[in-house]
Protein backbone atom coordinates (compact mmCIF):
# COMPACT_ATOMS: atom_id res chain seq x y z
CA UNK A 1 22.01 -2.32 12.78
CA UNK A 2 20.71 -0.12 15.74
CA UNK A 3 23.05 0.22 19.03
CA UNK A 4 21.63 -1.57 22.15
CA UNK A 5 21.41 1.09 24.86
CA UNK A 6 21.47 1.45 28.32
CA UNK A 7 19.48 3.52 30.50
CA UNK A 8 23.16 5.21 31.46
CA UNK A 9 23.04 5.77 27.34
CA UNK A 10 19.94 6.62 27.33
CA UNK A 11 20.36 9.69 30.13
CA UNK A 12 23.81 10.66 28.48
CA UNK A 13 22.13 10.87 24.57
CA UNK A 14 18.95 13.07 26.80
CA UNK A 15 21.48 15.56 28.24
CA UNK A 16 23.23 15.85 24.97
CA UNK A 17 19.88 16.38 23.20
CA UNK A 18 19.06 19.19 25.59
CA UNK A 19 22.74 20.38 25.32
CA UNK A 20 22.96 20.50 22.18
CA UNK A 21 19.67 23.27 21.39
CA UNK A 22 21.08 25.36 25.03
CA UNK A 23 21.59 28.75 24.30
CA UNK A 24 23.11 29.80 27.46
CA UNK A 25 26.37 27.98 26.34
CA UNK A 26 26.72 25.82 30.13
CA UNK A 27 25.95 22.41 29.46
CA UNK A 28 23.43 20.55 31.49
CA UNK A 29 25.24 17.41 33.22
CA UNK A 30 23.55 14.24 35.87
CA UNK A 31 26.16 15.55 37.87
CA UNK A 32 25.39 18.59 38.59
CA UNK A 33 21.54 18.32 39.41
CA UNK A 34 19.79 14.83 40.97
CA UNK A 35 16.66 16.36 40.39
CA UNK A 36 17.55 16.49 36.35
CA UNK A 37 18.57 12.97 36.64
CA UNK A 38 15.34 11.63 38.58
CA UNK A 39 13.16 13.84 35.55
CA UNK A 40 14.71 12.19 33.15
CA UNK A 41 14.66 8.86 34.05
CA UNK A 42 10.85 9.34 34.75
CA UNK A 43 10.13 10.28 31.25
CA UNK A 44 12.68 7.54 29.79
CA UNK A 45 10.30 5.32 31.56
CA UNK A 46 7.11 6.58 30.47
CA UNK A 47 8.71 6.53 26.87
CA UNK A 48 9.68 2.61 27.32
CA UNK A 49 6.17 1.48 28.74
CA UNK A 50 4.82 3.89 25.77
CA UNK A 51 7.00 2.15 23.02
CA UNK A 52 6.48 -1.32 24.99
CA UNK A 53 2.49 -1.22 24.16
CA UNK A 54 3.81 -1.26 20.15
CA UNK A 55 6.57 -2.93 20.13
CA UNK A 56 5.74 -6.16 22.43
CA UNK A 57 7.80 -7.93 24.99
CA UNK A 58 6.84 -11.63 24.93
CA UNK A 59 7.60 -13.69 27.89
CA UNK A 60 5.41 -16.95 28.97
CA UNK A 61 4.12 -18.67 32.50
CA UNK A 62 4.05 -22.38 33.07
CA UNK A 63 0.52 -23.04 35.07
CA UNK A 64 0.68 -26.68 36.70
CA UNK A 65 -2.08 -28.33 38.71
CA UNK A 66 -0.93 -26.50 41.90
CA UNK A 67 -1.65 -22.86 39.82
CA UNK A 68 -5.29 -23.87 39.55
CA UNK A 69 -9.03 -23.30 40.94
CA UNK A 70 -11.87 -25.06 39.27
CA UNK A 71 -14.94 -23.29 38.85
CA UNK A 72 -18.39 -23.95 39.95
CA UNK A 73 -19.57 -25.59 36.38
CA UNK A 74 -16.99 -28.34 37.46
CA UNK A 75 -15.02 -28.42 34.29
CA UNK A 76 -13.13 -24.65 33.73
CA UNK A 77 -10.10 -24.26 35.38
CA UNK A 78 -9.27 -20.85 36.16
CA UNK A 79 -5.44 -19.22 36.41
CA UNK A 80 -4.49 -15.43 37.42
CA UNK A 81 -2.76 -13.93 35.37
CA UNK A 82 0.88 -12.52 35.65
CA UNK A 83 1.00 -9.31 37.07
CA UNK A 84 3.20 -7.46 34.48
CA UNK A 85 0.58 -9.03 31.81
CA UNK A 86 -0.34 -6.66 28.49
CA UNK A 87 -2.11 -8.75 26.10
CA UNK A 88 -2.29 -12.58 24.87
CA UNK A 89 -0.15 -14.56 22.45
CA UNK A 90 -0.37 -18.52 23.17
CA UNK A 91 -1.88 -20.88 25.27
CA UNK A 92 -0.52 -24.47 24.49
CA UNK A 93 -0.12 -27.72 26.57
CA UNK A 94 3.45 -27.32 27.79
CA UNK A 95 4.50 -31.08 26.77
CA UNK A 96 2.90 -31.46 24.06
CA UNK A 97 3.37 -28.13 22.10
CA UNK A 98 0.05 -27.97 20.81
CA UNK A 99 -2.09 -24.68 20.42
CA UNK A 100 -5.22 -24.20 22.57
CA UNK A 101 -8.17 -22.96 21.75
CA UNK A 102 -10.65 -23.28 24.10
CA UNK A 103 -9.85 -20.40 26.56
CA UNK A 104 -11.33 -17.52 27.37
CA UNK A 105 -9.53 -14.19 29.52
CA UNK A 106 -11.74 -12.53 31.64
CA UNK A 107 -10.32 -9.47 33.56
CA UNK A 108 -7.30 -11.20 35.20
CA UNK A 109 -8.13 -14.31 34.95
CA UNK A 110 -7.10 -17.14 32.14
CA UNK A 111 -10.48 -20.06 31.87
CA UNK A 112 -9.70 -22.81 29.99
CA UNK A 113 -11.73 -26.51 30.18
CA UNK A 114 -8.50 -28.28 28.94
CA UNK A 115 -7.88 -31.36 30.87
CA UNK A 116 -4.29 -31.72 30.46
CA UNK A 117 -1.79 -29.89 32.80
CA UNK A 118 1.03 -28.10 33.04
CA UNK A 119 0.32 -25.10 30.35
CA UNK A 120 2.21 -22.80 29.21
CA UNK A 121 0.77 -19.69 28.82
CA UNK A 122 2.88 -17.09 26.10
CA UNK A 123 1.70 -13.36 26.28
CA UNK A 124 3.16 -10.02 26.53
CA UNK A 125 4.90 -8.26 29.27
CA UNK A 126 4.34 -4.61 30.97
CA UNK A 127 8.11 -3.80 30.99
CA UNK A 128 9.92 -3.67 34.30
CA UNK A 129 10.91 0.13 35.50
CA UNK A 130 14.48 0.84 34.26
CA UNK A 131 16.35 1.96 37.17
CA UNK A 132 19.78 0.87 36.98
CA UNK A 133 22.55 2.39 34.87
CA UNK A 134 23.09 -0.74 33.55
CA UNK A 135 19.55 -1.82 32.63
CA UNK A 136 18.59 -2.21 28.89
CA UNK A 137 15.00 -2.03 27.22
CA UNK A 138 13.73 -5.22 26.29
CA UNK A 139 12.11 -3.47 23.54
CA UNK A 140 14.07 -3.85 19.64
CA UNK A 141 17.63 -1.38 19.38
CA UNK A 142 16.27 0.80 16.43
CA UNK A 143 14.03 2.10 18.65
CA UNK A 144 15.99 2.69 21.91
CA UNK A 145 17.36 6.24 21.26
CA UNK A 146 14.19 7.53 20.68
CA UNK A 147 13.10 7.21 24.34
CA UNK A 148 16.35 9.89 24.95
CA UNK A 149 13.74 12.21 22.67
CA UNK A 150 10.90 12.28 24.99
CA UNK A 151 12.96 13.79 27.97
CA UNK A 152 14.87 15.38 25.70
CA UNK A 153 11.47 17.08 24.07
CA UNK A 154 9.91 17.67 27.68
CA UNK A 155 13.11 19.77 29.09
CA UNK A 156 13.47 22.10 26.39
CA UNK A 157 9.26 22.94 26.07
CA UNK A 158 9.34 23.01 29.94
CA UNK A 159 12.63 25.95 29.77
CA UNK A 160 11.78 28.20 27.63
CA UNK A 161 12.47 25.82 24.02
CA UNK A 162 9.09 25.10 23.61
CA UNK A 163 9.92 25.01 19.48
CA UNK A 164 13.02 22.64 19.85
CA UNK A 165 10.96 20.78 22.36
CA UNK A 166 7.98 19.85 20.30
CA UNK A 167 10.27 19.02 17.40
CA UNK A 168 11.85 16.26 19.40
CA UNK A 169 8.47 15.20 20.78
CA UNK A 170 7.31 15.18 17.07
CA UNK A 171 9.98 12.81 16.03
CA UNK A 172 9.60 10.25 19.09
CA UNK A 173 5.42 10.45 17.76
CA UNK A 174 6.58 9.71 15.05
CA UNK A 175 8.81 7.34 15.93
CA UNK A 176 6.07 5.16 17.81
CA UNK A 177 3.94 5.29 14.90
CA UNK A 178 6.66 4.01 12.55
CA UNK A 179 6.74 0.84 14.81
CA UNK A 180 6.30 -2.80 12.94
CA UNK A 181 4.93 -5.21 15.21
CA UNK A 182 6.69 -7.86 14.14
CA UNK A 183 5.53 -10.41 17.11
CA UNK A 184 1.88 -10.22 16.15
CA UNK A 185 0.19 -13.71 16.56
CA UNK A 186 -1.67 -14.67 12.64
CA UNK A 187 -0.94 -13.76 9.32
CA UNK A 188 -2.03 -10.26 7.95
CA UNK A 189 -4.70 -10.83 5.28
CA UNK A 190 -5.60 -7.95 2.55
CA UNK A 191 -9.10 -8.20 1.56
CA UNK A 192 -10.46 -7.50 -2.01
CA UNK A 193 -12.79 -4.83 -1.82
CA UNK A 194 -14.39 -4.37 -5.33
CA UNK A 195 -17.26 -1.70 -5.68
């Protein structure tokens, strides 16, 4: 079972990455440089909204009457969108727990002609900017340490590592191509291709 990390984790298992392929034997500490600390937390972030895209955060929004416009054709209801919205899941009819299916998502904006009200309206989430030492990735464990590897990768190329940097990068690619999407809405289907 994989650890659940912190960003604090996260920017200790970075510096001991970089630490760990330094040849000039004085280790690299948050402590000792803000700038480090603000670099590295930039890339940790651009690793988690990276990973985020594969690995999906779902969340939902209840739309009532209230969250409304109706459009001129009299009948489609329009809703904005949540800001920190990445792709769709679910609509359903909040009391009823019933799928619908007659929406449509048009830049960001939700249409649906359903007549019933409040939804609820399942998708996922852009991830909030981690920020506090205490803050975890919503995204699954096994994948947490590898956002250490893109700071970790970027350091080392950017001072004079370049070949232990691009390993690390190499391994956080691969990393985010190794990711199952579990959360995906359907069923997979393998088609029989004869010929």
């Amino acid at each position: 079972m994989a650890n659940t990390r912190t960003l604090l984790d996260l920017q200790n298992l970075t510096l001991k990455l970089i630490n760990s392929f330094s040849s000039d034997g004085a280790p690299l500490t948050v402590a000792d440089n803000a700038d480090i600390l603000q670099l590295v937390n930039d890339y940790i972030n651009i690793a988690y909204y990276e990973f985020s895209h594969l690995d999906k955060i779902m969340t939902s929004k209840n739309y009532t009457t209230a969250d409304e416009t109706l459009r001129p054709d009299g009948v489609t209801k329009q809703y904005t969108l949540p800001a920190d919205y990445l792709d769709f899941y679910r609509l359903e009819y909040n009391t009823l727990d019933q799928e619908i299916t007659n929406y449509d998502i048009r830049g960001n904006l939700l249409l649906s002609r359903t007549t019933t009200d409040p939804l609820t309206f399942w998708y996922y989430r852009l991830p909030d900017r981690l920020t506090l030492a205490t803050d975890i990735p919503l995204i699954r464990p096994q994948y947490h340490d590898f956002l250490a590897y893109f700071p970790a990768g970027k350091w080392l190329h950017q001072n004079g590592r370049q070949a232990d940097g691009i390993d690390l990068l190499i391994m956080y690619e691969d990393a985010k191509k190794a990711v199952i999407p579990v959360r995906q809405k359907g069923i997979n289907r393998i088609r029989n291709v004869t010929g």
